[in-house]
PDB file of N, CA and C in Angstrom:
ATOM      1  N   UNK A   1       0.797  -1.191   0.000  1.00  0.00           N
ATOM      2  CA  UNK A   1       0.000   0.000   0.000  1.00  0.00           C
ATOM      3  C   UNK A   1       0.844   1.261   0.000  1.00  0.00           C
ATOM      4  N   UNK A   2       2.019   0.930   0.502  1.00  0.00           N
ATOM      5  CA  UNK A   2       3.080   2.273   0.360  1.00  0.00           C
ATOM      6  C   UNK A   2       3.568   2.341  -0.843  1.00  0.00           C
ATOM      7  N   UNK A   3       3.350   1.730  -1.763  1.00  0.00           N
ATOM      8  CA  UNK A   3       4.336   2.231  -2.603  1.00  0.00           C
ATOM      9  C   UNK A   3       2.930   2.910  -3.777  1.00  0.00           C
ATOM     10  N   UNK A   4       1.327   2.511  -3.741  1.00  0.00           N
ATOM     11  CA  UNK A   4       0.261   2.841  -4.286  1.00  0.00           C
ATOM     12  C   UNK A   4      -0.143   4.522  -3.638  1.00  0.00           C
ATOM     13  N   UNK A   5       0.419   4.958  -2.350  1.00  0.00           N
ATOM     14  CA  UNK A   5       0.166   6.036  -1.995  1.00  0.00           C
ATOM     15  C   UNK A   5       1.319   6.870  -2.651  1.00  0.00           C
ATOM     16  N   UNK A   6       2.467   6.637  -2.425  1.00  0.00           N
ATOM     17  CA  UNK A   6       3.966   7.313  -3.172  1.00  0.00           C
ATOM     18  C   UNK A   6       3.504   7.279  -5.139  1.00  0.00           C
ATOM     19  N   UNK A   7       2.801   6.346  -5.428  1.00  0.00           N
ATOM     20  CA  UNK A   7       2.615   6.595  -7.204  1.00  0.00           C
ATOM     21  C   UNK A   7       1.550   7.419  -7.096  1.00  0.00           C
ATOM     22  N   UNK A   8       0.435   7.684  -5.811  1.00  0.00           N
ATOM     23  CA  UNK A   8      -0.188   8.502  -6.143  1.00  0.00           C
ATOM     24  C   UNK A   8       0.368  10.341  -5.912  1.00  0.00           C
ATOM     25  N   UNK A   9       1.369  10.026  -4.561  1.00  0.00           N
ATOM     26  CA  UNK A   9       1.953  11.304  -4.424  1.00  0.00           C
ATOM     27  C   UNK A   9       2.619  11.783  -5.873  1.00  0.00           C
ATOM     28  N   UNK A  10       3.471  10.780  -6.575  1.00  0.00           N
ATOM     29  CA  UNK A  10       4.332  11.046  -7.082  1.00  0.00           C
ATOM     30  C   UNK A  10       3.451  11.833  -8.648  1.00  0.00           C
ATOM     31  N   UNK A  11       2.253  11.135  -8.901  1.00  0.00           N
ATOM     32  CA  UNK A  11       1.539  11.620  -9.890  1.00  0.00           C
ATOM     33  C   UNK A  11       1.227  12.622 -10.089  1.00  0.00           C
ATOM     34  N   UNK A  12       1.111  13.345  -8.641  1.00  0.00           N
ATOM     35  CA  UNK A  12       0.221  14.491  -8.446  1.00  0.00           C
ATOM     36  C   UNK A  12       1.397  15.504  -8.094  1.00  0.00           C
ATOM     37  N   UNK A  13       2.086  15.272  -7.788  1.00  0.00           N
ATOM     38  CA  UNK A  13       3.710  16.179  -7.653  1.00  0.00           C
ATOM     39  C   UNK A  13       3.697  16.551  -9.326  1.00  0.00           C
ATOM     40  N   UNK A  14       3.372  15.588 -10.415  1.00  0.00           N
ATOM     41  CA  UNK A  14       4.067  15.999 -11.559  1.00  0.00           C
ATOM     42  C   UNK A  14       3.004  17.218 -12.161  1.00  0.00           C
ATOM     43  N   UNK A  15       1.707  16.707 -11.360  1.00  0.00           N
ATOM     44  CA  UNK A  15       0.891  17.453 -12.478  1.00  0.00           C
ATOM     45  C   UNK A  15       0.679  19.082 -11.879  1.00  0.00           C
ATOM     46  N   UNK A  16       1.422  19.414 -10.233  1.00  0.00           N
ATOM     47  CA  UNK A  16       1.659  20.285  -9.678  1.00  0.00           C
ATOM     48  C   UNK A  16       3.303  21.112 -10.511  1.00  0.00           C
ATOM     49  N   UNK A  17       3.558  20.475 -11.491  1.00  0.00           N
ATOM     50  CA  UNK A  17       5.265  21.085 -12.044  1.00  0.00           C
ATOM     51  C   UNK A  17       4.532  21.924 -12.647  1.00  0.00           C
ATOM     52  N   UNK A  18       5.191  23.297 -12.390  1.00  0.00           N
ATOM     53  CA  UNK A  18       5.004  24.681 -13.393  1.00  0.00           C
ATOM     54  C   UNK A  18       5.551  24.051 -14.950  1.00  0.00           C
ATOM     55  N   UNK A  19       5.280  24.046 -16.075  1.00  0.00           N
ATOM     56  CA  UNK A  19       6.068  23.819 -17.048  1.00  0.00           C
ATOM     57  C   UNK A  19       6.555  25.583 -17.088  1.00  0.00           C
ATOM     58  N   UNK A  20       7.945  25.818 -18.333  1.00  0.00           N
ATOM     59  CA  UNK A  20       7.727  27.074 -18.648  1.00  0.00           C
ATOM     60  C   UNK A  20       7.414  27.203 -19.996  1.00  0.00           C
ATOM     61  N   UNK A  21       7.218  28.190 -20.285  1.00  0.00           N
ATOM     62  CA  UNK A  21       6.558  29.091 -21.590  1.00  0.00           C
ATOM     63  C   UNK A  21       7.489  28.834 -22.370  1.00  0.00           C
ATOM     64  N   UNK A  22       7.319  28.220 -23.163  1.00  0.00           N
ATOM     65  CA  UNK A  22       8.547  28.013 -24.577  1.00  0.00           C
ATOM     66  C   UNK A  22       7.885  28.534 -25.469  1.00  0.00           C
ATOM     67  N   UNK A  23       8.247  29.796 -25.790  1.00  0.00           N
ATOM     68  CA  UNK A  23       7.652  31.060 -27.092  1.00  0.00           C
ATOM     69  C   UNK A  23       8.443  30.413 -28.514  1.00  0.00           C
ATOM     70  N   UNK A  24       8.078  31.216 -29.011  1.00  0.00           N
ATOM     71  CA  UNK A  24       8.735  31.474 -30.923  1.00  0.00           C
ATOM     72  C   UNK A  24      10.231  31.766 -30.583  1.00  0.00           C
ATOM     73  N   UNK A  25      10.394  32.670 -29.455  1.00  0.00           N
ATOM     74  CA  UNK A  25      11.826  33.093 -29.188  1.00  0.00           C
ATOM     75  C   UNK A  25      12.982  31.940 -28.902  1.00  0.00           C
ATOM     76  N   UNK A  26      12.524  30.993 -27.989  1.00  0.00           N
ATOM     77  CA  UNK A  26      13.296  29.884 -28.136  1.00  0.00           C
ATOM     78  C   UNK A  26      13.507  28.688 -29.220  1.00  0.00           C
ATOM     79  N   UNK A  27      12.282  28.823 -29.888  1.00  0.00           N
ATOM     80  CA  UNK A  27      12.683  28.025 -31.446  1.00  0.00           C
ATOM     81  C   UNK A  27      13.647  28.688 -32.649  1.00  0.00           C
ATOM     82  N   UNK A  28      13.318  30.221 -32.499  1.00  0.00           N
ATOM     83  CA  UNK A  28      14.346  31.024 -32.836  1.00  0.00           C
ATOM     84  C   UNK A  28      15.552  30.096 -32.644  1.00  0.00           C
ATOM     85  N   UNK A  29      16.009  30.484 -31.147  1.00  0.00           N
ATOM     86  CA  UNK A  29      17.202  30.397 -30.954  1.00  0.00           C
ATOM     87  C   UNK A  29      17.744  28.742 -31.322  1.00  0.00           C
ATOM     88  N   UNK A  30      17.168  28.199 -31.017  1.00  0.00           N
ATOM     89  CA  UNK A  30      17.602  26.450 -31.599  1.00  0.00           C
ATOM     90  C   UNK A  30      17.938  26.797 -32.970  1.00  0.00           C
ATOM     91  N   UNK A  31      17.096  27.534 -33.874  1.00  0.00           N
ATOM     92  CA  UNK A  31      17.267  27.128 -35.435  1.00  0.00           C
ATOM     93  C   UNK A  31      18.687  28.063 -35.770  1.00  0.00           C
ATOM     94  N   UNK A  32      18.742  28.885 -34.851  1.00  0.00           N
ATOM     95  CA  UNK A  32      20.405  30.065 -35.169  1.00  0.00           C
ATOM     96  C   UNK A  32      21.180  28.656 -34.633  1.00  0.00           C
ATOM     97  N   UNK A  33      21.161  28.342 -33.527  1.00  0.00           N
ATOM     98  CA  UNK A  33      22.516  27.850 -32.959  1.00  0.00           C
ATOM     99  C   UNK A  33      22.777  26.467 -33.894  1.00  0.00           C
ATOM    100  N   UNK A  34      21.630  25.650 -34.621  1.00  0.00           N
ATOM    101  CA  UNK A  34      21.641  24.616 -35.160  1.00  0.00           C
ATOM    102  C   UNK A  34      22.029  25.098 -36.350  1.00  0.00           C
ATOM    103  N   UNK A  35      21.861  26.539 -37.143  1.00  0.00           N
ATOM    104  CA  UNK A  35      22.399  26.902 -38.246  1.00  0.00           C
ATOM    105  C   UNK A  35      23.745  27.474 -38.295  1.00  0.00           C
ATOM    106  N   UNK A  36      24.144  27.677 -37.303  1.00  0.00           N
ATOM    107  CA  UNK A  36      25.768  28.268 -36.730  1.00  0.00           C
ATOM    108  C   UNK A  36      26.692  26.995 -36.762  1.00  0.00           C
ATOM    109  N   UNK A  37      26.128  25.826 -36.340  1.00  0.00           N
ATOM    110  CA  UNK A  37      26.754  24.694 -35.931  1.00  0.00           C
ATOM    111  C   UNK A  37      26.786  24.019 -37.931  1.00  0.00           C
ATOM    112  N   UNK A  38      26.312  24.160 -38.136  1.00  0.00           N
ATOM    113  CA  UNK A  38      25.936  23.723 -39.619  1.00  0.00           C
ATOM    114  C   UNK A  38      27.152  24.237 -40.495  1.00  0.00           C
ATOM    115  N   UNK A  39      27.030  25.759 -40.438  1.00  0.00           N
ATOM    116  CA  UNK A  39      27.887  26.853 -40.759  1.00  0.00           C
ATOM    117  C   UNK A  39      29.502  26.959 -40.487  1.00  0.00           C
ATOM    118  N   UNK A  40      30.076  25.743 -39.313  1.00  0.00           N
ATOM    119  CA  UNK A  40      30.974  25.639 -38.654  1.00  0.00           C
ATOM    120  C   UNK A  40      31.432  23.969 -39.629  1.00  0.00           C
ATOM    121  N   UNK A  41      30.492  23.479 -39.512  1.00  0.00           N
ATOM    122  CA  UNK A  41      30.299  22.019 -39.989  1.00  0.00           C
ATOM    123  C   UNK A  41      30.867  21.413 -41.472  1.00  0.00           C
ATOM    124  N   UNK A  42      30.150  22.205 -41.982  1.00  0.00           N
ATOM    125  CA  UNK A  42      30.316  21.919 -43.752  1.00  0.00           C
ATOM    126  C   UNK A  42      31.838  22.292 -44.407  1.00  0.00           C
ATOM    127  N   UNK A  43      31.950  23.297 -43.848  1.00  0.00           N
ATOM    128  CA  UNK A  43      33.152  23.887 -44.357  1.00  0.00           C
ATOM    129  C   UNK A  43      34.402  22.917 -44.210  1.00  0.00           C
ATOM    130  N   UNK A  44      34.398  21.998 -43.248  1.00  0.00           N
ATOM    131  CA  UNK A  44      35.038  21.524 -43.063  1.00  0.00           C
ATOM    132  C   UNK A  44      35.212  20.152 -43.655  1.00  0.00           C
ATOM    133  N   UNK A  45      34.388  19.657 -43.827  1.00  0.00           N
ATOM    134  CA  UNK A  45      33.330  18.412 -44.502  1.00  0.00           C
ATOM    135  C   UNK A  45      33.980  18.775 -45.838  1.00  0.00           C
ATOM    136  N   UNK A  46      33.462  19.806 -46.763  1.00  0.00           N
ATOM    137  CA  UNK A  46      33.855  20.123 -47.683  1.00  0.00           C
ATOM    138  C   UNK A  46      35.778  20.261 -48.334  1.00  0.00           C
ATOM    139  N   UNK A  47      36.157  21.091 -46.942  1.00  0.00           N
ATOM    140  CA  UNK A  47      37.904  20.822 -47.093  1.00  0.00           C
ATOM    141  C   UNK A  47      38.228  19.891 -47.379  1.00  0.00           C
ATOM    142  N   UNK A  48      37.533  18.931 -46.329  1.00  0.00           N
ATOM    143  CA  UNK A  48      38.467  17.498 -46.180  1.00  0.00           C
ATOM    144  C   UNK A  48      37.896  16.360 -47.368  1.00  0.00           C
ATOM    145  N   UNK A  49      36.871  16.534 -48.180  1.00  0.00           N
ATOM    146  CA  UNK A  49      36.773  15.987 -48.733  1.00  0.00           C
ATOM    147  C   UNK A  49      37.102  16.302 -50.312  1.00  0.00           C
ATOM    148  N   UNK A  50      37.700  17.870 -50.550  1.00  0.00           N
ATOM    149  CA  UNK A  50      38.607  18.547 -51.259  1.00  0.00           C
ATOM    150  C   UNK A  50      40.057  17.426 -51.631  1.00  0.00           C
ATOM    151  N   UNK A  51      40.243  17.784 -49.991  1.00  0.00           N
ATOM    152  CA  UNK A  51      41.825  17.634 -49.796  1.00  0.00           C
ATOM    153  C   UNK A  51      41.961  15.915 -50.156  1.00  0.00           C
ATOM    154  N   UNK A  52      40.533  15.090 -50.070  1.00  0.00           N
ATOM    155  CA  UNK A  52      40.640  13.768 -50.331  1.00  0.00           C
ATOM    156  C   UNK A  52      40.985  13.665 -51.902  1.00  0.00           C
ATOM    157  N   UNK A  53      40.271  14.172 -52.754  1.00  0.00           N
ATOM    158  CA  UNK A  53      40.116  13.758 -54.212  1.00  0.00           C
ATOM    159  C   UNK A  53      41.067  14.698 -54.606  1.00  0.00           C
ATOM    160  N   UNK A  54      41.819  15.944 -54.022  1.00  0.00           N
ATOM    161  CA  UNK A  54      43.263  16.260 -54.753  1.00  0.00           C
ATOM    162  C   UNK A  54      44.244  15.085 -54.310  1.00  0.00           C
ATOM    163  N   UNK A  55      44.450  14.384 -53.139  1.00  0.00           N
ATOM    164  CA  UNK A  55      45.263  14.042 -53.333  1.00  0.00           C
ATOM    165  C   UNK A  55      45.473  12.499 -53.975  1.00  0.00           C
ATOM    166  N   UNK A  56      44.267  12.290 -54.051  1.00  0.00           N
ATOM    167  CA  UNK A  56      43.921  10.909 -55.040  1.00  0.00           C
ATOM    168  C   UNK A  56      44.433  11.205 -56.448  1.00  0.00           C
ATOM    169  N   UNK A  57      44.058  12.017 -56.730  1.00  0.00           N
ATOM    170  CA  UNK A  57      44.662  12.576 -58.272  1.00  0.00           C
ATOM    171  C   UNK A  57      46.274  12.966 -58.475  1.00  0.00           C
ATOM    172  N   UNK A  58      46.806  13.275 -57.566  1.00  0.00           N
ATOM    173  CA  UNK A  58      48.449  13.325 -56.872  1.00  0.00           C
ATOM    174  C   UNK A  58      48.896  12.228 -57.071  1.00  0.00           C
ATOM    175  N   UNK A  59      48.444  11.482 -56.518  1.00  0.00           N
ATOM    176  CA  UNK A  59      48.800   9.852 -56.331  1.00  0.00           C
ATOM    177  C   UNK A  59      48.636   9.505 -57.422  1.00  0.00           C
ATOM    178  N   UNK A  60      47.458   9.275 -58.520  1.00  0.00           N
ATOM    179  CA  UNK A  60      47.554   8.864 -60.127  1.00  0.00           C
ATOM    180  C   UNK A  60      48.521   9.259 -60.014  1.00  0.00           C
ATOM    181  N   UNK A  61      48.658  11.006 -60.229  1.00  0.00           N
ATOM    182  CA  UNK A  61      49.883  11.394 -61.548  1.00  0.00           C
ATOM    183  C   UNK A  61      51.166  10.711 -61.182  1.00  0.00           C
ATOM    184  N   UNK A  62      51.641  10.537 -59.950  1.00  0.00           N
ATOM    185  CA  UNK A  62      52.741  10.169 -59.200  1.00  0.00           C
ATOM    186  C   UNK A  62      53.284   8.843 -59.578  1.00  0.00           C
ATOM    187  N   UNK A  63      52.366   7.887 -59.712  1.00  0.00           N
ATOM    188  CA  UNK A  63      52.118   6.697 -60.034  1.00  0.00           C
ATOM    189  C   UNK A  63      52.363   6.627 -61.714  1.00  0.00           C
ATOM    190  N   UNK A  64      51.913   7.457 -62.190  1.00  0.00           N
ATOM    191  CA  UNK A  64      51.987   7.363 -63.819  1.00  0.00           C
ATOM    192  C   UNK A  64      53.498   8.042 -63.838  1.00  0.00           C
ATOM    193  N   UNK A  65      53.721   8.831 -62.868  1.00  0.00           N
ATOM    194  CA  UNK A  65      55.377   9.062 -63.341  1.00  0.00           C
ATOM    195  C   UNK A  65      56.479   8.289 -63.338  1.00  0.00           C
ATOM    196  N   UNK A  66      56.093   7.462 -62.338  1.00  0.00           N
ATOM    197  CA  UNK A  66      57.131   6.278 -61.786  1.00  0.00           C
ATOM    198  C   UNK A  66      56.501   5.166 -63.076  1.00  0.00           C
ATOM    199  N   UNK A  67      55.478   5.218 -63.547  1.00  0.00           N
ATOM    200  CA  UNK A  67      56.029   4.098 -64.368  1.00  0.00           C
ATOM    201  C   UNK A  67      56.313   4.784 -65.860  1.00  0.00           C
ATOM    202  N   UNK A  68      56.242   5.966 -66.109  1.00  0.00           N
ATOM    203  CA  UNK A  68      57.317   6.812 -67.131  1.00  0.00           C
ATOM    204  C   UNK A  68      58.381   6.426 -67.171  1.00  0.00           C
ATOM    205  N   UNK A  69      58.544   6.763 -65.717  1.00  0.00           N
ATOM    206  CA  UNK A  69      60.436   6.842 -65.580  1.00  0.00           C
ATOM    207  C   UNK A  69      60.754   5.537 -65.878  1.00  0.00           C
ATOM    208  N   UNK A  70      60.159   4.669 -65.391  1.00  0.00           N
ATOM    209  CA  UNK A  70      60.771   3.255 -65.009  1.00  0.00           C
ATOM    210  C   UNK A  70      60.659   2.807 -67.380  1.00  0.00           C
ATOM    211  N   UNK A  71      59.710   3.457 -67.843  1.00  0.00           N
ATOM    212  CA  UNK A  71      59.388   2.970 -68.795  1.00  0.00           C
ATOM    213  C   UNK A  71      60.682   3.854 -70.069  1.00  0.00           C
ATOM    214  N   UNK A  72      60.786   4.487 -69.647  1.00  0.00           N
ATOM    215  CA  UNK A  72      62.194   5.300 -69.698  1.00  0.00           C
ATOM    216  C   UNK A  72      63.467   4.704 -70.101  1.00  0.00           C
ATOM    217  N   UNK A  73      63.285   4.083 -68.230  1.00  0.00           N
ATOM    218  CA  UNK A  73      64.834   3.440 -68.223  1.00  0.00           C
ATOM    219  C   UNK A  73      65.051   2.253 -69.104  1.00  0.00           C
ATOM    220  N   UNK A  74      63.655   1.253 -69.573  1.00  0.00           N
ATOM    221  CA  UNK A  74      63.834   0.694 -70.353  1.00  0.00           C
ATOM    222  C   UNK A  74      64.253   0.527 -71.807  1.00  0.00           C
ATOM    223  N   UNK A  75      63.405   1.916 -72.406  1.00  0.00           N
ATOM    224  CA  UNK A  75      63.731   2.488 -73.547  1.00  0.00           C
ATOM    225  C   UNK A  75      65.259   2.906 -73.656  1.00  0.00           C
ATOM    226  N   UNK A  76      66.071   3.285 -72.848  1.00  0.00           N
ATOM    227  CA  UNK A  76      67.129   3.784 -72.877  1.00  0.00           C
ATOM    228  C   UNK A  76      67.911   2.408 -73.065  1.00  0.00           C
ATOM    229  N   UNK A  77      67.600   1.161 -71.994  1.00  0.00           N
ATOM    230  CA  UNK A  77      68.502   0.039 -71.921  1.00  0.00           C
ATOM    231  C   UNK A  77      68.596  -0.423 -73.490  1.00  0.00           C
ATOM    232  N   UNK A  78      67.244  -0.646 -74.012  1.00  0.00           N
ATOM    233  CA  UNK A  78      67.379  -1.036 -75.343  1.00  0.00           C
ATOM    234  C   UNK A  78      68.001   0.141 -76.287  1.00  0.00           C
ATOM    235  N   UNK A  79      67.744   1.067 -76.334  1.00  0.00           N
ATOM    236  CA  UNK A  79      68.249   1.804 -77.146  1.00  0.00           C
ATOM    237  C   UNK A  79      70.399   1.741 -77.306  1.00  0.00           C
ATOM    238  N   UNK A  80      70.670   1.531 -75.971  1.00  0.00           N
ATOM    239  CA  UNK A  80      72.263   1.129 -75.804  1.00  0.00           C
ATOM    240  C   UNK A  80      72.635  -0.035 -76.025  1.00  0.00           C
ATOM    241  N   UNK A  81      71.783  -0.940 -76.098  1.00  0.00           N
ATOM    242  CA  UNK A  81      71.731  -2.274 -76.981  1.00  0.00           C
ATOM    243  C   UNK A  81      72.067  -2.525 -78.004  1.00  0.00           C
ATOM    244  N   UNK A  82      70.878  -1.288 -78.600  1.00  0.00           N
ATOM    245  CA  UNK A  82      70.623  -1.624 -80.110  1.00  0.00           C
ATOM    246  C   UNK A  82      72.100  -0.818 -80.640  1.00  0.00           C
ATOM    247  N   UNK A  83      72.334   0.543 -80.071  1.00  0.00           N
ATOM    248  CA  UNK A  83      73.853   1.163 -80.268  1.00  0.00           C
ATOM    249  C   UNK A  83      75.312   0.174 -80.078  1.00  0.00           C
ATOM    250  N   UNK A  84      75.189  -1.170 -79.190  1.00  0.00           N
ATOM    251  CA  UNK A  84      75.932  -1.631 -79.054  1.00  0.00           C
ATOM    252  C   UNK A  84      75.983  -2.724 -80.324  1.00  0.00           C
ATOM    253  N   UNK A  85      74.746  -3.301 -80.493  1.00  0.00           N
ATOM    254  CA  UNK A  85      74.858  -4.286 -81.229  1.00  0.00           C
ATOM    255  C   UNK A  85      75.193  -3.713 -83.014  1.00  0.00           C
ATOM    256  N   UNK A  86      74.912  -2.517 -83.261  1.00  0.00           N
ATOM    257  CA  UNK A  86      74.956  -1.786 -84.641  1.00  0.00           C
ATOM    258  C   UNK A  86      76.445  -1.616 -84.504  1.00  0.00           C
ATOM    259  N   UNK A  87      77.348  -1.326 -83.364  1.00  0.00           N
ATOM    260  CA  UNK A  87      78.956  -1.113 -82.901  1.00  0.00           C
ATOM    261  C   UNK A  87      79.190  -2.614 -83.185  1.00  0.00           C
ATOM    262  N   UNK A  88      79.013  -3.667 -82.710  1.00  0.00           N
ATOM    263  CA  UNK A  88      79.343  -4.566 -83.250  1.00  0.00           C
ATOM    264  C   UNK A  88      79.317  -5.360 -84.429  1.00  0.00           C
ATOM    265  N   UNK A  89      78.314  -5.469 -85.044  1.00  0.00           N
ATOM    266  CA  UNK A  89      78.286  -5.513 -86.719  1.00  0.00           C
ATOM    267  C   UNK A  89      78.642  -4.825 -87.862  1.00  0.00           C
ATOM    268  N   UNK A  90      78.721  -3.516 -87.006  1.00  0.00           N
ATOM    269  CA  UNK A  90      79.367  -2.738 -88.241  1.00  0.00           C
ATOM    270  C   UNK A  90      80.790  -2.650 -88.215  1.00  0.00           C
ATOM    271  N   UNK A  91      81.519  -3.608 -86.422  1.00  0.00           N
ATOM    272  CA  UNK A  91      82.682  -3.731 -87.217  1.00  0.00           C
ATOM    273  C   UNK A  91      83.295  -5.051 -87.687  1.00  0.00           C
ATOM    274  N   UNK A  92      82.309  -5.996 -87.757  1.00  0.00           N
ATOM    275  CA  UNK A  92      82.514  -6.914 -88.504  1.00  0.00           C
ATOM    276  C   UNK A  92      82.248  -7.090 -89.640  1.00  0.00           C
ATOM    277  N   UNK A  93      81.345  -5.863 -90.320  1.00  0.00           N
ATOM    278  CA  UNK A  93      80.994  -5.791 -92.133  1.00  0.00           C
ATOM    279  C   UNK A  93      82.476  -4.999 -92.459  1.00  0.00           C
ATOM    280  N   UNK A  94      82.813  -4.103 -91.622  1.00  0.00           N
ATOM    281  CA  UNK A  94      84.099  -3.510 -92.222  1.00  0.00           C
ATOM    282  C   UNK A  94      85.343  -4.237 -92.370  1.00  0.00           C
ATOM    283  N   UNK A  95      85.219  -5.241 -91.564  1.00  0.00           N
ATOM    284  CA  UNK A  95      86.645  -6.238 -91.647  1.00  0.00           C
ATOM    285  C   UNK A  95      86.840  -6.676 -93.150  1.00  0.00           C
TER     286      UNK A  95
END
């Protein structure tokens, strides 16, 4: 029975709570501070997802240089090849 008198105290305590007055003025203020926070938000969102797809494209070109170079060094090996092997036949047609 004590705890049926305490749910009834406790019921009647709530319906004794002052609520307060929540005007237009405080929805105001939620929609500034939620648009400030927004305003703080994106910009950053936006950087970093900038700074993602430049440096993805960095990385291609970087990647396509190294296999330039590397495609390079090959061209060059053969090319001293082919200079070596034209040095050698041409001095065996002259003999």
């Amino acid at each position: 029975m004590a705890t049926r008198v305490d749910k009834n105290e406790l019921l009647e305590s709530i319906d004794t709570i002052k609520y307060e007055h929540f005007d237009v003025s405080y929805l105001i203020i939620t929609f500034l501070v939620a648009i400030i926070v927004i305003l703080f938000i994106f910009p950053k969102i936006y950087l970093s997802n900038q700074i993602y797809y430049k440096s993805r494209s960095i990385n291609k070109l970087l990647d396509d240089y190294e296999i330039l170079k590397e495609e390079n060094r090959l061209l060059k090996q053969k090319l001293e090849y082919q200079r070596y092997k034209n040095l050698v036949l041409g001095s065996m047609y002259e003999e």
